[in-house]
C-alpha atoms as a PDB file:
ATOM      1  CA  UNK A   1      -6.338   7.223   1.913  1.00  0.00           C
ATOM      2  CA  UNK A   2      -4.473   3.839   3.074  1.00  0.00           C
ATOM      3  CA  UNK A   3      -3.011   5.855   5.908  1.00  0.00           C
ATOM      4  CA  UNK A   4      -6.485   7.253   7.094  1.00  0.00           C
ATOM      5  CA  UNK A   5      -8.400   3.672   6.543  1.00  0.00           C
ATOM      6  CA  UNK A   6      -5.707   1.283   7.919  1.00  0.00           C
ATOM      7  CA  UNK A   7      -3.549   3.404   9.716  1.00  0.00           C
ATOM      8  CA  UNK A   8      -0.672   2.833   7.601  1.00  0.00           C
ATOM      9  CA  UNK A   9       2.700   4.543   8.067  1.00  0.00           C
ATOM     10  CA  UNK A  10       3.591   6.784   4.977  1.00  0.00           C
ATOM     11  CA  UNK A  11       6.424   8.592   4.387  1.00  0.00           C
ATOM     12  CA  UNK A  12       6.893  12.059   3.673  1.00  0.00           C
ATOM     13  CA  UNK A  13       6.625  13.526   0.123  1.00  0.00           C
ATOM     14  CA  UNK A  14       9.834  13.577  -1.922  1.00  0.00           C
ATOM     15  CA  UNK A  15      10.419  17.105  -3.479  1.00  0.00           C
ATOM     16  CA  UNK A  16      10.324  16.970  -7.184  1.00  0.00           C
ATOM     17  CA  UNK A  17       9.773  19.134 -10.391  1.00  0.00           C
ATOM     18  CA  UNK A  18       7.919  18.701 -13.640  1.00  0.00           C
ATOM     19  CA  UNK A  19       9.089  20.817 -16.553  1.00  0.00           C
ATOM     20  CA  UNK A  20       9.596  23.896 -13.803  1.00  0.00           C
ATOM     21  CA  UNK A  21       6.358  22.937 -11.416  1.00  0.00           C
ATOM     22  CA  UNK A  22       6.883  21.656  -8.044  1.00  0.00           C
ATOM     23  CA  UNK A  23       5.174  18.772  -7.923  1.00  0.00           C
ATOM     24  CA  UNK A  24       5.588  16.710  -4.462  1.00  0.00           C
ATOM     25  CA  UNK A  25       5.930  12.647  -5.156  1.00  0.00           C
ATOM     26  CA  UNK A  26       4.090  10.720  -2.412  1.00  0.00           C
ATOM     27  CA  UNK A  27       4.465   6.605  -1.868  1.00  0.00           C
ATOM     28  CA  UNK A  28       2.318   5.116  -4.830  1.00  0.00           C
ATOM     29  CA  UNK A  29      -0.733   2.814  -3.759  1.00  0.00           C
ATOM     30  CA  UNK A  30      -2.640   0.989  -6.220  1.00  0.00           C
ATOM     31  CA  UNK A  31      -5.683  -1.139  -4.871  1.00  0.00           C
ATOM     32  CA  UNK A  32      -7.435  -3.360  -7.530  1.00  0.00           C
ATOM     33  CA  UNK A  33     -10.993  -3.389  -7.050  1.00  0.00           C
ATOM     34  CA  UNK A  34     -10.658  -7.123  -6.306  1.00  0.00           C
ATOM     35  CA  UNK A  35      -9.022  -6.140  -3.581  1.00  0.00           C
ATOM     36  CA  UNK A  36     -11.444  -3.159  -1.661  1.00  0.00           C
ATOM     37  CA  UNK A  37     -14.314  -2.969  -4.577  1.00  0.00           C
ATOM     38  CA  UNK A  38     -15.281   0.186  -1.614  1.00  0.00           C
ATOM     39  CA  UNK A  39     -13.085   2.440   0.880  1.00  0.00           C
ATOM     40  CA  UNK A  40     -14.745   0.769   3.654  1.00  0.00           C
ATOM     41  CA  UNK A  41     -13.397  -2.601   3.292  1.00  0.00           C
ATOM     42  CA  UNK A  42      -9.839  -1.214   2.955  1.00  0.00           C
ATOM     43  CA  UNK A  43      -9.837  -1.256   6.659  1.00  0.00           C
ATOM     44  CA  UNK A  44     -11.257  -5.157   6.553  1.00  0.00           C
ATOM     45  CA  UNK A  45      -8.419  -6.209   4.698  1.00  0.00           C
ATOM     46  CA  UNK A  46      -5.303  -4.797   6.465  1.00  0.00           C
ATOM     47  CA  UNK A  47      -4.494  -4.773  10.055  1.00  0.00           C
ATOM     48  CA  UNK A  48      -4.439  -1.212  11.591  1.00  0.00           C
ATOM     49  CA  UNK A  49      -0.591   0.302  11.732  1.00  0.00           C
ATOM     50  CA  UNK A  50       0.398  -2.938   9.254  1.00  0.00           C
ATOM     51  CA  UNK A  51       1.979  -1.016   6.653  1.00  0.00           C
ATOM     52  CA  UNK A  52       4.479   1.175   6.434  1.00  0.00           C
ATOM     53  CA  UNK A  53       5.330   3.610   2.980  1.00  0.00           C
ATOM     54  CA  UNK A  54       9.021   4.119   2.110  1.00  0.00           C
ATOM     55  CA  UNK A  55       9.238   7.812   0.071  1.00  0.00           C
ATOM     56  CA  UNK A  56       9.676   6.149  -3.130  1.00  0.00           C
ATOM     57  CA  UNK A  57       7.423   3.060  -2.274  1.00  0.00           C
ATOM     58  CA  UNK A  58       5.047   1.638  -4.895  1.00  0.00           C
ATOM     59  CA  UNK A  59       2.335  -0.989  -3.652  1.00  0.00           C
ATOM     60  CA  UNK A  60      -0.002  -2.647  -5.522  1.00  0.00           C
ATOM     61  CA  UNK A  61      -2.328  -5.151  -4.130  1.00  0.00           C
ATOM     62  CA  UNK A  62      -3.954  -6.999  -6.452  1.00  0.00           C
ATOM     63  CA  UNK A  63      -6.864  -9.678  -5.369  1.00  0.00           C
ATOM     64  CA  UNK A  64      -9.392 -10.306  -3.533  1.00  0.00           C
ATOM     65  CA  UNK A  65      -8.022 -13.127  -1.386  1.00  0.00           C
ATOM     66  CA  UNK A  66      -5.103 -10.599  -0.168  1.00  0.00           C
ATOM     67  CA  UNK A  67      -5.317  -9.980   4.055  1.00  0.00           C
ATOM     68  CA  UNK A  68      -2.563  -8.265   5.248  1.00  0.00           C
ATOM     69  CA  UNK A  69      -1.521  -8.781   9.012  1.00  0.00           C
ATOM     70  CA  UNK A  70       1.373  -7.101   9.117  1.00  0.00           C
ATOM     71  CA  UNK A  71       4.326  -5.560   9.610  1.00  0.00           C
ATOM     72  CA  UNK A  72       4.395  -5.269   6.172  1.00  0.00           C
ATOM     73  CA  UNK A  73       7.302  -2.543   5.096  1.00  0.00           C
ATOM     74  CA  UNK A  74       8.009  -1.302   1.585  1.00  0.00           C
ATOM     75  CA  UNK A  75      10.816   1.015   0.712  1.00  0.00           C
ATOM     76  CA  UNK A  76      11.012   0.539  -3.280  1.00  0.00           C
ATOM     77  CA  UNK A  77       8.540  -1.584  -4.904  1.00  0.00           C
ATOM     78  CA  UNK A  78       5.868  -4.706  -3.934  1.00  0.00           C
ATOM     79  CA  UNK A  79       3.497  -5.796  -5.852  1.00  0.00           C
ATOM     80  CA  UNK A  80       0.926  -8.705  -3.570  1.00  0.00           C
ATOM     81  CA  UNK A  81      -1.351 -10.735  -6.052  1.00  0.00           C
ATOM     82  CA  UNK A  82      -3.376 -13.520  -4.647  1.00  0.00           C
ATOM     83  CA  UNK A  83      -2.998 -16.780  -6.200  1.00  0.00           C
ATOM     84  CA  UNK A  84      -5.372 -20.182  -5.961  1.00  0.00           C
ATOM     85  CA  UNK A  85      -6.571 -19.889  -2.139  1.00  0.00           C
ATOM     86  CA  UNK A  86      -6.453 -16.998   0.245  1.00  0.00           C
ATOM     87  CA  UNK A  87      -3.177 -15.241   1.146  1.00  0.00           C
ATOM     88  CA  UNK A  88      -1.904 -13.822   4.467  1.00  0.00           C
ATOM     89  CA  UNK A  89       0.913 -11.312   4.227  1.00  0.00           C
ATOM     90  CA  UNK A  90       3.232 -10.664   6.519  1.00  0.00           C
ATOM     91  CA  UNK A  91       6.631  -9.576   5.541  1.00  0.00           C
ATOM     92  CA  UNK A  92       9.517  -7.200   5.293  1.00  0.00           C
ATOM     93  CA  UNK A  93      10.147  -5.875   1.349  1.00  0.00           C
ATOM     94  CA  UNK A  94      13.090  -3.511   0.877  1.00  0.00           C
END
C-alpha cells in the first residue's frame, strides 16, 4: 500500500515458515489513523520515493503532525510519533 501511495521503496519478502507453511515476511508498516485517517492522504503526508523498506523493517508512524520529506531509510525498526507542534522527518535509521 505505502509503496503504491507514496512510492516508497520496499524490499523484497524474506522467505519464512510457520509450523510447515511458507509464509513470506514483508517490511511491517503500521499507520495510526492520526496519521492517514484515509488511503488518500497517505500520499499528502510523505514525499513520493521518500521511503525506503529494509526486509526486516518495521515502521510505525504515529500522529497526525508527522510529514515526511525524505530520504527516510529503515532497515530494522523506527517508530515516528509527533510530539507538541508539527514534525518534518528526514533521516537515515539503520
Amino acid at each position: 500500500m505505502l509503496e503504491q501511495l507514496a512510492g516508497a521503496r520496499v524490499a523484497a519478502p524474506t522467505p519464512s515458515a510457520f509450523n510447515g507453511i511458507p509464509a513470506p515476511l514483508y517490511p511491517r508498516v503500521a499507520l495510526s489513523p492520526e496519521w492517514a485517517p484515509v488511503l488518500e492522504a497517505v500520499a499528502a503526508k510523505a514525499a513520493r520515493g521518500a521511503v525506503a523498506l529494509g526486509p526486516d523493517a518495521a515502521l510505525v508512524l504515529d500522529g497526525a503532525d508527522i510529514t515526511i520529506h525524505g530520504p527516510l531509510d529503515v532497515s530494522l525498526c523506527c517508530r515516528l510519533a509527533a510530539a507538541a507542534g508539527a514534525a518534518a522527518v528526514a533521516a537515515a535509521v539503520a
